[in-house]
C-alpha atoms as a PDB file:
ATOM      1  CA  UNK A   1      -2.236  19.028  -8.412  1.00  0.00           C
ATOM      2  CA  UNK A   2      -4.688  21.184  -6.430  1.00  0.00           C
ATOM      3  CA  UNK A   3      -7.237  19.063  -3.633  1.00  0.00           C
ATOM      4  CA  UNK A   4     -10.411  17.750  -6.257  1.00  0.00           C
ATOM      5  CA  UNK A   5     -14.255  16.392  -5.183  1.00  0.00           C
ATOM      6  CA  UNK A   6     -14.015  12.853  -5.640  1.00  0.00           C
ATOM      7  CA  UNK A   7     -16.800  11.273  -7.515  1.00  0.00           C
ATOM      8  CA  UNK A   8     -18.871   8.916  -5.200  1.00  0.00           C
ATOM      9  CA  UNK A   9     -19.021   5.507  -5.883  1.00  0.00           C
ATOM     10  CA  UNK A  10     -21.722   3.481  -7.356  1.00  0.00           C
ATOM     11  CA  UNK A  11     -24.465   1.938  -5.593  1.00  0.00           C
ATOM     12  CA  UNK A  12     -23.228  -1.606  -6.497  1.00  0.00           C
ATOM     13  CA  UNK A  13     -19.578  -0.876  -4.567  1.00  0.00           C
ATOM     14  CA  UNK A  14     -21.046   0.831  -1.547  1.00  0.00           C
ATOM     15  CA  UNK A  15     -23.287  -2.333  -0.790  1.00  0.00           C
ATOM     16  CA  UNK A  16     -19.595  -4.071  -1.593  1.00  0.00           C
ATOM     17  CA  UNK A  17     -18.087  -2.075   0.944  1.00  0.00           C
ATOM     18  CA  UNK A  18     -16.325  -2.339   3.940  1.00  0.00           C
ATOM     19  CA  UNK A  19     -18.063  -1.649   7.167  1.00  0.00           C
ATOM     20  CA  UNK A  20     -15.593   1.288   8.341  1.00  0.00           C
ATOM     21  CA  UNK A  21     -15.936   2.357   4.044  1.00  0.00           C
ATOM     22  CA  UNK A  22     -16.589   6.349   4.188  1.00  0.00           C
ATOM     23  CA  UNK A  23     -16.541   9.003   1.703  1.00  0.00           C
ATOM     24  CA  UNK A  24     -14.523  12.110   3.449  1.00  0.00           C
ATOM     25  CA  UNK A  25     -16.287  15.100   4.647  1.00  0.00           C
ATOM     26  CA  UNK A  26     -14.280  18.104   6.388  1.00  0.00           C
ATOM     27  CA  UNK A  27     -14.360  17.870   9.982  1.00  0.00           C
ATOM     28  CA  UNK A  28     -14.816  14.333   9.972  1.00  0.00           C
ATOM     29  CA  UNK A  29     -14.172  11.942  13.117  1.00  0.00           C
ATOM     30  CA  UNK A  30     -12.579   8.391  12.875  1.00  0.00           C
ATOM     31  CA  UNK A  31     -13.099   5.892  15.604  1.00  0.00           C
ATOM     32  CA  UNK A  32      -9.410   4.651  15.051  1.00  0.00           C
ATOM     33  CA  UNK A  33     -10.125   1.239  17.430  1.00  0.00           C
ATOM     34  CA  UNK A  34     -11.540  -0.044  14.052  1.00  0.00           C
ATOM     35  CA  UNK A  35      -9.896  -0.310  10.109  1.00  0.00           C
ATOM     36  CA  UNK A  36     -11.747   2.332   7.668  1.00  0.00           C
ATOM     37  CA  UNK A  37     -11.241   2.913   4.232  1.00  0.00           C
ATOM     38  CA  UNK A  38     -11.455   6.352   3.579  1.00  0.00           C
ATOM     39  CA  UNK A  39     -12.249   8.095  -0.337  1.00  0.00           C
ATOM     40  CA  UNK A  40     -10.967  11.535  -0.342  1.00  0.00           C
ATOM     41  CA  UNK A  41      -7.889  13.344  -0.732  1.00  0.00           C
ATOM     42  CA  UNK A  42      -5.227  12.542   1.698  1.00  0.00           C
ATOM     43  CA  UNK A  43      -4.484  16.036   2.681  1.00  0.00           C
ATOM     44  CA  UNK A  44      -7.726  16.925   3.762  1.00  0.00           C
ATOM     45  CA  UNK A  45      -8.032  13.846   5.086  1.00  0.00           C
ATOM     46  CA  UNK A  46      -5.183  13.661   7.380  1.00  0.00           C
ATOM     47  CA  UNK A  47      -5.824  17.072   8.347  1.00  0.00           C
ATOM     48  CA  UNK A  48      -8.804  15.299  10.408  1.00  0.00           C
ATOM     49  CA  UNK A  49      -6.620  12.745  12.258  1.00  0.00           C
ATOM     50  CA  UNK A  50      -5.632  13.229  15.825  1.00  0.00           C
ATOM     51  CA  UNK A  51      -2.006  13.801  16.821  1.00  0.00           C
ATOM     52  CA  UNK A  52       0.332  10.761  17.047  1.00  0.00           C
ATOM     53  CA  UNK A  53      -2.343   7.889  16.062  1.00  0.00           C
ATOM     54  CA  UNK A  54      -0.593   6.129  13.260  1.00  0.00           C
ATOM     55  CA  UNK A  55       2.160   3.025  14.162  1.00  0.00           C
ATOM     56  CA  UNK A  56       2.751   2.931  10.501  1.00  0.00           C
ATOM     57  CA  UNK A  57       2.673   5.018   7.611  1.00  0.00           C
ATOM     58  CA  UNK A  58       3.334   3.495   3.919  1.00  0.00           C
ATOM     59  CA  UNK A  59       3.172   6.068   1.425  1.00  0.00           C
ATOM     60  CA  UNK A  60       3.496   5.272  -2.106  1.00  0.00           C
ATOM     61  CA  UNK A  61       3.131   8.808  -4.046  1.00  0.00           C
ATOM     62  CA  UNK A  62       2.751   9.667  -7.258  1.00  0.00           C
ATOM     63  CA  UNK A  63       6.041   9.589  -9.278  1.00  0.00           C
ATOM     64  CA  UNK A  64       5.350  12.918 -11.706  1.00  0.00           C
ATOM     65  CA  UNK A  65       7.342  10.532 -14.326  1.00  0.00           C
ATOM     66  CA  UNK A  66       6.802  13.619 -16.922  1.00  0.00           C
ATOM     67  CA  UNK A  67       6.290  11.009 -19.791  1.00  0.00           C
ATOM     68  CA  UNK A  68       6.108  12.576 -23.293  1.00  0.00           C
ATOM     69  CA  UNK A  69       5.838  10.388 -25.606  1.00  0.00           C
ATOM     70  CA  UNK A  70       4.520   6.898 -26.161  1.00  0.00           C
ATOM     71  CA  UNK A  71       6.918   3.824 -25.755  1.00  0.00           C
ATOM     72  CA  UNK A  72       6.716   0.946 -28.144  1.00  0.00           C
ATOM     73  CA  UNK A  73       7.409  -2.712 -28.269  1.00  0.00           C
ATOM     74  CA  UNK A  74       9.909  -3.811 -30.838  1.00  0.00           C
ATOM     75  CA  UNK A  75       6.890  -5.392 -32.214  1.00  0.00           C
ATOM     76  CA  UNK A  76       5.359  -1.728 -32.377  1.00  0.00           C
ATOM     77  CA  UNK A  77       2.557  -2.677 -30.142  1.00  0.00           C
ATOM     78  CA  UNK A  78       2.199   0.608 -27.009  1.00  0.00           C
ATOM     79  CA  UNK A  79       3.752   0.004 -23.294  1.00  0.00           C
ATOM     80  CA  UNK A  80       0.891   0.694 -20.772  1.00  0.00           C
ATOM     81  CA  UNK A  81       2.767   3.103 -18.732  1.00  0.00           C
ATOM     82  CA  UNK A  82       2.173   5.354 -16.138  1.00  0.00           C
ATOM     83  CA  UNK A  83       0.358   8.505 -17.503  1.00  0.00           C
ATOM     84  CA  UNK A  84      -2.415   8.900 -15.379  1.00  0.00           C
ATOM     85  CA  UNK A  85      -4.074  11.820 -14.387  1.00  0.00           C
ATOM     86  CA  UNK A  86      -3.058  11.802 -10.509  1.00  0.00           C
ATOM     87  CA  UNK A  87       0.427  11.587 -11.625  1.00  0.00           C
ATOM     88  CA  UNK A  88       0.427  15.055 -13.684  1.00  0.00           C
ATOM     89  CA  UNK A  89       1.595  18.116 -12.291  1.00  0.00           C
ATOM     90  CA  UNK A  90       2.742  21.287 -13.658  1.00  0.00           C
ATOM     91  CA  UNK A  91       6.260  21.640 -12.490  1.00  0.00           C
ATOM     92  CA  UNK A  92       8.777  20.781  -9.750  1.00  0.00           C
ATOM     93  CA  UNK A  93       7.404  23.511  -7.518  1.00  0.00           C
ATOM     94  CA  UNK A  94       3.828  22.114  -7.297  1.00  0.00           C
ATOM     95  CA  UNK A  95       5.807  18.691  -6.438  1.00  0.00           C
ATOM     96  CA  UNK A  96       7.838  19.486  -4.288  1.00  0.00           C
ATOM     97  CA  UNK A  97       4.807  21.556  -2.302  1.00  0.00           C
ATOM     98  CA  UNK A  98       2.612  18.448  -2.726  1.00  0.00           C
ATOM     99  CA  UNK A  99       4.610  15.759  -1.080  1.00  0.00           C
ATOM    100  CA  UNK A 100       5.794  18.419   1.921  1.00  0.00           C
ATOM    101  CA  UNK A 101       1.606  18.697   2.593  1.00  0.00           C
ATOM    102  CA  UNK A 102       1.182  15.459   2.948  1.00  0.00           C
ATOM    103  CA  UNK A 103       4.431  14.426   4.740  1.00  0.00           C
ATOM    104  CA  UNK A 104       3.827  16.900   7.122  1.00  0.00           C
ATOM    105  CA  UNK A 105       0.581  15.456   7.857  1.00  0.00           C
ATOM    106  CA  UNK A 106       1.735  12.248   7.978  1.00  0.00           C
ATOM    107  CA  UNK A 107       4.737  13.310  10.656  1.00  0.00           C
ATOM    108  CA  UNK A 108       1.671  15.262  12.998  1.00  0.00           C
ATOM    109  CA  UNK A 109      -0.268  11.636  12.632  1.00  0.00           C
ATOM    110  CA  UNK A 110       3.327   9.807  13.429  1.00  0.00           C
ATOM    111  CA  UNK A 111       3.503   8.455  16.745  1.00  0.00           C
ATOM    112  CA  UNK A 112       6.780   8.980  17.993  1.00  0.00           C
ATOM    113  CA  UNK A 113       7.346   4.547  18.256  1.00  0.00           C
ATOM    114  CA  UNK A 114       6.251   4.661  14.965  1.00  0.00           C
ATOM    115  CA  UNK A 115       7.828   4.647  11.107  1.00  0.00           C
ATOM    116  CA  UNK A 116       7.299   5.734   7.931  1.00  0.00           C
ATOM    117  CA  UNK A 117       8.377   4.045   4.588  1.00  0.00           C
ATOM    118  CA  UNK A 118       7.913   6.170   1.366  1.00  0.00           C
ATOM    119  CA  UNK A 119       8.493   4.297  -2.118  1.00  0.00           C
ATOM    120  CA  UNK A 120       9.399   5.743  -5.339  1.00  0.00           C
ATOM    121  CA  UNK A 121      11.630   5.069  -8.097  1.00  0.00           C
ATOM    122  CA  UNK A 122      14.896   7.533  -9.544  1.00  0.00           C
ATOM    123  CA  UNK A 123      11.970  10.147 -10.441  1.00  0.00           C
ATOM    124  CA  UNK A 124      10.966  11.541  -7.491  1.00  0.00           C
ATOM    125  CA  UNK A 125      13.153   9.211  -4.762  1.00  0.00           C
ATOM    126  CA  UNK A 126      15.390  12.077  -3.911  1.00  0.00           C
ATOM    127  CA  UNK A 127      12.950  14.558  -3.962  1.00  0.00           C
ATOM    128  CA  UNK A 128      10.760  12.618  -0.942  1.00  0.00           C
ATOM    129  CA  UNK A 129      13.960  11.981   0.427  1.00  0.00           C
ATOM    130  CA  UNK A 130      15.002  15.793   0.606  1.00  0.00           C
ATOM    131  CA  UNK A 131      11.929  16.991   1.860  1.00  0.00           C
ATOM    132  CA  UNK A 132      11.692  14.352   4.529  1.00  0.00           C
ATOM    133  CA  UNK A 133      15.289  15.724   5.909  1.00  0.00           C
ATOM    134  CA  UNK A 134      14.303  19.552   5.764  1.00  0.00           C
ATOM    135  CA  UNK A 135      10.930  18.557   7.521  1.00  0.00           C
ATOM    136  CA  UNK A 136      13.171  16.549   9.973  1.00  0.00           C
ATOM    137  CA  UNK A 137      12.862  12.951   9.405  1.00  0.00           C
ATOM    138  CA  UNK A 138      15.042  10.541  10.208  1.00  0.00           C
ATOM    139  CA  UNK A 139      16.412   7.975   8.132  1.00  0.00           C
ATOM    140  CA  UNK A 140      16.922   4.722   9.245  1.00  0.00           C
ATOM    141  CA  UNK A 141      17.374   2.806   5.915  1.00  0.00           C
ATOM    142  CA  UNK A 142      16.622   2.813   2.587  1.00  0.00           C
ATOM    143  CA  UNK A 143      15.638  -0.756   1.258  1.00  0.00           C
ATOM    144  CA  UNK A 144      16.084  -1.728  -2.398  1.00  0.00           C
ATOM    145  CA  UNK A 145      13.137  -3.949  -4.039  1.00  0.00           C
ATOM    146  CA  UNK A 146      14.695  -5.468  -6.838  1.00  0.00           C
ATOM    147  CA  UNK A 147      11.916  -6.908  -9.200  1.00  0.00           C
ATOM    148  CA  UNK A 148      12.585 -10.538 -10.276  1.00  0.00           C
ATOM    149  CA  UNK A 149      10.868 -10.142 -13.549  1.00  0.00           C
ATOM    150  CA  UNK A 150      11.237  -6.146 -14.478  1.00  0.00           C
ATOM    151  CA  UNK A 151       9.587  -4.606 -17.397  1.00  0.00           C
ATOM    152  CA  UNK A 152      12.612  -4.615 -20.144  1.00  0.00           C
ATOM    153  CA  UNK A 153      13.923  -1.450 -21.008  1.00  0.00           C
ATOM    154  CA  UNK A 154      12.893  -2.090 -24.901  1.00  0.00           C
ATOM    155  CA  UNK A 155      14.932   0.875 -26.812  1.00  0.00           C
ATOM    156  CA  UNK A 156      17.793  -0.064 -25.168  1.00  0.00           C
ATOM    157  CA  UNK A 157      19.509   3.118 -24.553  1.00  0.00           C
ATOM    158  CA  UNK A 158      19.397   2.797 -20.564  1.00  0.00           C
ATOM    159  CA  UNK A 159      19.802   0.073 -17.766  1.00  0.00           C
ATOM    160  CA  UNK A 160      16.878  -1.714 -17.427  1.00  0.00           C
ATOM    161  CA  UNK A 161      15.011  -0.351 -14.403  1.00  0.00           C
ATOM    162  CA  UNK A 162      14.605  -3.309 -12.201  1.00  0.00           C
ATOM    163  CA  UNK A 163      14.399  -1.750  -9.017  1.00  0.00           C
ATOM    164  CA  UNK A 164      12.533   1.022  -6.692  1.00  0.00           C
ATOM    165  CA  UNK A 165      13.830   2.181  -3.947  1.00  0.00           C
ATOM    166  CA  UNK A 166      12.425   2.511  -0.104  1.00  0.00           C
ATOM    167  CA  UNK A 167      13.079   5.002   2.508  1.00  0.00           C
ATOM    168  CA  UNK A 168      12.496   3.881   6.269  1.00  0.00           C
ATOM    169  CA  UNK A 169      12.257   6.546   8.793  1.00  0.00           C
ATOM    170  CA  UNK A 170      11.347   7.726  12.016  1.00  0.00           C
ATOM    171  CA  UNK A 171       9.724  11.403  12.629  1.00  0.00           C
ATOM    172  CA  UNK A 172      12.519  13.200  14.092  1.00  0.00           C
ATOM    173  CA  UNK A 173      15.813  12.159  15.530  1.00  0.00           C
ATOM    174  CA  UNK A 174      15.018  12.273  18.996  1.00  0.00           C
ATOM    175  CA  UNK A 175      12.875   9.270  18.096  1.00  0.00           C
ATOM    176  CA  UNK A 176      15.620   6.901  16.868  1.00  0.00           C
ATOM    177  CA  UNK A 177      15.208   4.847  19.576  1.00  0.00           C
ATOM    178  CA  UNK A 178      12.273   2.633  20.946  1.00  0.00           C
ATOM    179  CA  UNK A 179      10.004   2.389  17.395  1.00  0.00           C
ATOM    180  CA  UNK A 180       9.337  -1.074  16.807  1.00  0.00           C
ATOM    181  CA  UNK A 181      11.514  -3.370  14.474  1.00  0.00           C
ATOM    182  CA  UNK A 182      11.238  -7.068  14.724  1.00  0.00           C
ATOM    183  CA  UNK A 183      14.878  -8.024  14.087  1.00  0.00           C
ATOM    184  CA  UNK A 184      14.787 -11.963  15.451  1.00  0.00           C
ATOM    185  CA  UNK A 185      11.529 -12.571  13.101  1.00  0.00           C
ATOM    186  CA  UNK A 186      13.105 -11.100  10.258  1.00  0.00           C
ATOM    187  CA  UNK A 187      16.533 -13.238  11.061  1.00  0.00           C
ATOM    188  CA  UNK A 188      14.157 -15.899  11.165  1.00  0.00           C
ATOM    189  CA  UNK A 189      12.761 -15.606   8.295  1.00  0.00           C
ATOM    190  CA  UNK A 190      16.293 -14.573   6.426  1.00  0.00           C
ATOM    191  CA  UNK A 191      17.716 -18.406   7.515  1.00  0.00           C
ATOM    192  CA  UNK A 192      19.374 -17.225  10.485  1.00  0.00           C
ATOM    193  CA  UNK A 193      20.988 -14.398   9.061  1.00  0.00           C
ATOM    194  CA  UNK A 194      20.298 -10.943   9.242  1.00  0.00           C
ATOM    195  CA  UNK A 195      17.816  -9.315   6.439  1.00  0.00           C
ATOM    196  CA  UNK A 196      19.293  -7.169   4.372  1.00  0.00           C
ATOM    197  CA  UNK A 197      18.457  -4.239   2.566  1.00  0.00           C
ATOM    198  CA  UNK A 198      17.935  -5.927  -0.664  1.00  0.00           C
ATOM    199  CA  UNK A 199      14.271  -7.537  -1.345  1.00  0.00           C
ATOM    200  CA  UNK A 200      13.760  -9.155  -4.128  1.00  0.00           C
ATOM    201  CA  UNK A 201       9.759  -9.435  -5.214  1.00  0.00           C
ATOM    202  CA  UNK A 202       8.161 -10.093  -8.662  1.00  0.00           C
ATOM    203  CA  UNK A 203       5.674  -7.087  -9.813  1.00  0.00           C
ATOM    204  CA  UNK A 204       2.689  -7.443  -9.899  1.00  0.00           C
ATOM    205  CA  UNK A 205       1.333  -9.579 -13.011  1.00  0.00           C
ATOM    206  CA  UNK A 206      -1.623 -12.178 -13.648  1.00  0.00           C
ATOM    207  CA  UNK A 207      -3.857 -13.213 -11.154  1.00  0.00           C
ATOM    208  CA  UNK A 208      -1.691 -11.199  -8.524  1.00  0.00           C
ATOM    209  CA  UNK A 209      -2.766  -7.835 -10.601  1.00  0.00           C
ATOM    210  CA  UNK A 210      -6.218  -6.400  -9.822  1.00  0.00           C
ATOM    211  CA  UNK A 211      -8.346  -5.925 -13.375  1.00  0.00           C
ATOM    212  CA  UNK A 212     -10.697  -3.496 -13.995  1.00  0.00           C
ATOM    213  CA  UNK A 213     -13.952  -3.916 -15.469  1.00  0.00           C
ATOM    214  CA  UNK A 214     -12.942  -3.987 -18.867  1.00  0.00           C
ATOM    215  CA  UNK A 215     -10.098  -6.654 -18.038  1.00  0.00           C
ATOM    216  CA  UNK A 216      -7.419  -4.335 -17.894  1.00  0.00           C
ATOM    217  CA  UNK A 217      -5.064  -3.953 -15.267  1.00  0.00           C
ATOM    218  CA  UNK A 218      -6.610  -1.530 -13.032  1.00  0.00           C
ATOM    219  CA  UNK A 219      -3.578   0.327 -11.028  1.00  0.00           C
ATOM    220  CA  UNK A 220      -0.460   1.631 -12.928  1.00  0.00           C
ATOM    221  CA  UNK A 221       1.772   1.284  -9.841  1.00  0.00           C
ATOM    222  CA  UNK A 222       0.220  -1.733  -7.789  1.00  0.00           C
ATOM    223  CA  UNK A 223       2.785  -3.337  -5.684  1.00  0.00           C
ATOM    224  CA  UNK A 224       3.132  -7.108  -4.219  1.00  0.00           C
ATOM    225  CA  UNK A 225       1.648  -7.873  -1.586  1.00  0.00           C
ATOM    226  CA  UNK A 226       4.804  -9.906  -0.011  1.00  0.00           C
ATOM    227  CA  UNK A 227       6.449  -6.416  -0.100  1.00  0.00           C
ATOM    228  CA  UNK A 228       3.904  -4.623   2.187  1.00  0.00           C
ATOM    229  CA  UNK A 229       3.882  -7.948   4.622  1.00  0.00           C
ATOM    230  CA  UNK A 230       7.376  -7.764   5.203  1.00  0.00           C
ATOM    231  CA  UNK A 231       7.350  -4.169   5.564  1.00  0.00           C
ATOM    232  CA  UNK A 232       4.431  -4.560   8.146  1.00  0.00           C
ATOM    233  CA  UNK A 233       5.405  -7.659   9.899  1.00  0.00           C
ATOM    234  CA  UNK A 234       8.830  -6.138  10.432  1.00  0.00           C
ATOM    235  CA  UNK A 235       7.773  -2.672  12.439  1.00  0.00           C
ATOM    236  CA  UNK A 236       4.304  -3.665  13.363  1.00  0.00           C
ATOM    237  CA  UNK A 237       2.940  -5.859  16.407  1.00  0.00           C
ATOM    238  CA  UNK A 238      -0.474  -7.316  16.024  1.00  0.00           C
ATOM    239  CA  UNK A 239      -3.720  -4.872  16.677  1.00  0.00           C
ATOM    240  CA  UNK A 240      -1.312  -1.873  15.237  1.00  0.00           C
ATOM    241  CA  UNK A 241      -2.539   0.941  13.199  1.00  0.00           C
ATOM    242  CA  UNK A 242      -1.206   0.953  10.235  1.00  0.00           C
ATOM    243  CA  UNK A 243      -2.222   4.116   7.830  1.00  0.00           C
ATOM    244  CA  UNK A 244      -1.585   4.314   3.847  1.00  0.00           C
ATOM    245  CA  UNK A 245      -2.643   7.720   1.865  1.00  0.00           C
ATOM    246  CA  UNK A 246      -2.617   6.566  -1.635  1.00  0.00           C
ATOM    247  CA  UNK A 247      -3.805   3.280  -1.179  1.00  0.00           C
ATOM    248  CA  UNK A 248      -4.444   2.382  -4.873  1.00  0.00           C
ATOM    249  CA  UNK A 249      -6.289  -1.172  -4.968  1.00  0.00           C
ATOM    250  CA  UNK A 250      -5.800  -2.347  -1.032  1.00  0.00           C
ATOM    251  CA  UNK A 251      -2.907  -4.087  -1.093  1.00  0.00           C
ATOM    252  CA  UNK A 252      -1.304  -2.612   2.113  1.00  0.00           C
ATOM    253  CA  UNK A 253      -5.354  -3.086   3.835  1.00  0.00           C
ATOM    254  CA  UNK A 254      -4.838  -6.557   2.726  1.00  0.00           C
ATOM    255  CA  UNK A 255      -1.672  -6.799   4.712  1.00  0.00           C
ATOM    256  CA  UNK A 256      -2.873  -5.654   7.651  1.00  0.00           C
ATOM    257  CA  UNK A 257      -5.605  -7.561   7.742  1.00  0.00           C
ATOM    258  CA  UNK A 258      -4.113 -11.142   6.707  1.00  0.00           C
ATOM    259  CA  UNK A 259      -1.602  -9.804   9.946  1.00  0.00           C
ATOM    260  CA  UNK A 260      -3.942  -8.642  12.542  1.00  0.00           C
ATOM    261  CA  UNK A 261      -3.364  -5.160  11.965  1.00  0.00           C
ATOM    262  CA  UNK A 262      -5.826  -2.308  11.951  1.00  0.00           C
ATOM    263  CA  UNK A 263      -5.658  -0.455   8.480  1.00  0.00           C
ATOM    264  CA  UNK A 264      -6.636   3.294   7.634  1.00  0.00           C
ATOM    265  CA  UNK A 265      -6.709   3.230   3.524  1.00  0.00           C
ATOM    266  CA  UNK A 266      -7.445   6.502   1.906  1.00  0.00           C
ATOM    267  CA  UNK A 267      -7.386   6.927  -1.838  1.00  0.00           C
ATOM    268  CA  UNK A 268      -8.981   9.658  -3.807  1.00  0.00           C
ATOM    269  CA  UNK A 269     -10.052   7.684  -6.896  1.00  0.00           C
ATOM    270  CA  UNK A 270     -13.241   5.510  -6.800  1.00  0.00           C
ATOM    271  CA  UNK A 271     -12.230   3.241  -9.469  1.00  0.00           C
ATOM    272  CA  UNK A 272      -9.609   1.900  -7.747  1.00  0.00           C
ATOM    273  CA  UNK A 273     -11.309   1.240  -4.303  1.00  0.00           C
ATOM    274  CA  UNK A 274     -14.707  -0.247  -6.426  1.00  0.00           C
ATOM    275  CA  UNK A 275     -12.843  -2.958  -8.262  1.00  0.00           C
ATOM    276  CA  UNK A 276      -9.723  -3.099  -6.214  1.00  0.00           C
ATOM    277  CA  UNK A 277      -9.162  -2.065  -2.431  1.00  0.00           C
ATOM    278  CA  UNK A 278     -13.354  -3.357  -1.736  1.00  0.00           C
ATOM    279  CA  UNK A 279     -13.726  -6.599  -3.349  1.00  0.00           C
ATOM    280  CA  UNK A 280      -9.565  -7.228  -2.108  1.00  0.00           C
ATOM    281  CA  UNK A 281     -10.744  -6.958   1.608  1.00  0.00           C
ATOM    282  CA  UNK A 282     -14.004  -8.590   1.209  1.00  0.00           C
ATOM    283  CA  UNK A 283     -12.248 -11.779  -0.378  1.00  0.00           C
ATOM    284  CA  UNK A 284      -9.617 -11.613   1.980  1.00  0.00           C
ATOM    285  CA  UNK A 285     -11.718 -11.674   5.043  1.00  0.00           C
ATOM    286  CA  UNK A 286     -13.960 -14.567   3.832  1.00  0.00           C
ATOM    287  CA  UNK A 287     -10.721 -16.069   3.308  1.00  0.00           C
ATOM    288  CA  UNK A 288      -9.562 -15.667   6.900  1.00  0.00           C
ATOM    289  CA  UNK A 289     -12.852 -16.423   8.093  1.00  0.00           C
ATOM    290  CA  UNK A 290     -12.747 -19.802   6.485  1.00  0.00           C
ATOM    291  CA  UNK A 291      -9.587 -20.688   7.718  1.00  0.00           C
ATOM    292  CA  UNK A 292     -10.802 -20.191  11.641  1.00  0.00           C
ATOM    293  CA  UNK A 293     -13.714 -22.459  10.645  1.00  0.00           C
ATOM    294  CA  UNK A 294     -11.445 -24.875   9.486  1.00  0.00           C
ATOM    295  CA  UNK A 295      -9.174 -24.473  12.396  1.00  0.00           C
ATOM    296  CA  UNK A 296     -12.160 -25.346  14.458  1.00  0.00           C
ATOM    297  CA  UNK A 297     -13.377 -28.384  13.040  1.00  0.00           C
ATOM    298  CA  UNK A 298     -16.646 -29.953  12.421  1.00  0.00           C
ATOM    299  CA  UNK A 299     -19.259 -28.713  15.285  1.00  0.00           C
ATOM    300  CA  UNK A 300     -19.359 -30.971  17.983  1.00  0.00           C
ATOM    301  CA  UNK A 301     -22.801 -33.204  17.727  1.00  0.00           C
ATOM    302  CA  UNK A 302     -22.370 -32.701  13.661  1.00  0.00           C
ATOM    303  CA  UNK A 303     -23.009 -35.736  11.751  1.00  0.00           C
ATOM    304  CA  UNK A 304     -19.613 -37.419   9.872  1.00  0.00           C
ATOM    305  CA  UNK A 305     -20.347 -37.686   6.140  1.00  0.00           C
ATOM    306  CA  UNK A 306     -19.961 -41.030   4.870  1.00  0.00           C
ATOM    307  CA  UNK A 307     -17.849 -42.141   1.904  1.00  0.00           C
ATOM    308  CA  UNK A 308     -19.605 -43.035  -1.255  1.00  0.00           C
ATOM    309  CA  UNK A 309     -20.796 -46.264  -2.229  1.00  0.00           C
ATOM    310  CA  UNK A 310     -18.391 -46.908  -4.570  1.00  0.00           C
ATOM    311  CA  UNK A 311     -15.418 -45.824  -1.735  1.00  0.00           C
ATOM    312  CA  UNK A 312     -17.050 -48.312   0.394  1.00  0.00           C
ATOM    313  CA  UNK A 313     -16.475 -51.080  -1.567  1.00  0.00           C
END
């Protein structure tokens, strides 16, 4: 899937945008003190990074799921799956030289305290995984996220697929020691007892699924956003940058922000940052906005509103 122009975005979204929103040109500099959003392709833009800037990398690639034919409902009505363009390619070999391009990139952009987490399902799991060895990665993990409410597997001639799988790794084996992992918050938050490698997070459905303009649900692949807060909160430390390449509709940007991280989102497809990753960090920071307003209480010299009438009496 060779590098394409991405279309720019409307009027309408770029007055939506975020302040550090740009559309990538070659040769392009990034004041990384501050959180961009970035449309482009993420090999050309991570070719424009500096060396060792990144504290975390989540990468959620396309799957090349090499669907063929449409799956039905038993009450014939068609699955939505995932047959979008960005997830076509032509063969393994284009693959397999895609996600080396871009993990290479990402391992330049690594610092060595830092960790990447890929995410993919039985498709194209062990293909990341591969590559990431011969490139010389090192694993630390690989987390399961078992999905609490899976899409059935309606012709039932397989298991149901109710899981993806994560890999967690550092950059090279010389730097398996001294990246960040907050083990006593995650115990914490586990009851007291370590966290395991098992997650277990709904997808993505209702109000928790970004629509498009027509209604629809806008990104294929979206995933939760309590699966990119754990993943941040556990190898991140506040004012962190944390950079994703195929950001889709903002959830990991969302993370960041709602954690006082500093976020570097790049996605090639308008669509998905005009009604998704935009209006997701816009709401999100008015959000977090209010909240320190309410944290502040009423101005001092502010007059107390009385109750009504009727309260009075």
């Amino acid at each position: 899937m060779p590098p394409s122009d991405a279309p720019e975005l409307s009027p309408t979204s770029v007055r939506q945008a975020p302040e550090g929103y740009v559309r990538h040109v070659p040769g392009q500099a990034y004041d990384l003190r501050r959180s961009w959003v970035v449309q482009g392709d993420c090999r050309r833009v991570l070719a424009d990074l500096p060396d060792r800037c990144a504290d975390l990398i989540f990468a959620d690639p396309p799957y090349f799921l090499q669907l063929q034919n449409e799956l039905r409902r038993p009450n014939n009505t068609v699955v939505d799956g995932v047959d979008d363009e960005w997830d076509q390619f032509s063969d393994w070999a284009e693959y397999d030289a895609f996600i080396r391009s871009w993990l290479s990139e990402c391992q330049r952009v690594l610092k060595d305290t830092g960790t990447l987490w890929v995410i993919g399902m039985y498709h194209n799991i062990y293909r990341l995984g591969a590559v990431m060895q011969d490139l010389g990665y090192w694993m630390l993990n690989s987390v399961i996220w078992e999905k609490v409410n899976p899409t059935p597997q309606f012709r039932g001639v397989r298991f149901c697929n109710a899981h993806e799988e994560l890999i967690w790794a550092t950059k090279g084996a010389k730097y398996a020691r001294g990246y960040t992992f907050n083990y006593h918050e995650l115990k914490q938050e586990n009851g007291g007892k370590q966290m395991r490698s098992v997650w277990r997070f709904p997808i993505c459905n209702g109000h928790a699924r970004k629509k498009g303009g027509d209604g629809k649900k806008l990104h294929s692949t979206e995933k939760p956003l309590a699966l990119l807060k754990r993943i941040l909160a556990a190898c991140t430390e506040p004012g962190d940058l944390v950079l994703d390449p195929f950001c889709g509709t903002g959830t990991t940007g969302e993370a960041a922000l709602r954690l006082g991280r500093r976020y570097f989102l790049v996605e090639q497809q308008s669509l998905y940052l005009e009604y998704g990753a935009m209006p997701r960090l816009a709401f999100a920071e008015m959000q977090l906005a209010a909240e320190v307003s309410r944290s502040r209480g009423p101005a001092r010299g502010s007059s107390r509103r009385l109750p009504s009438s009727s309260a009075r009496r």
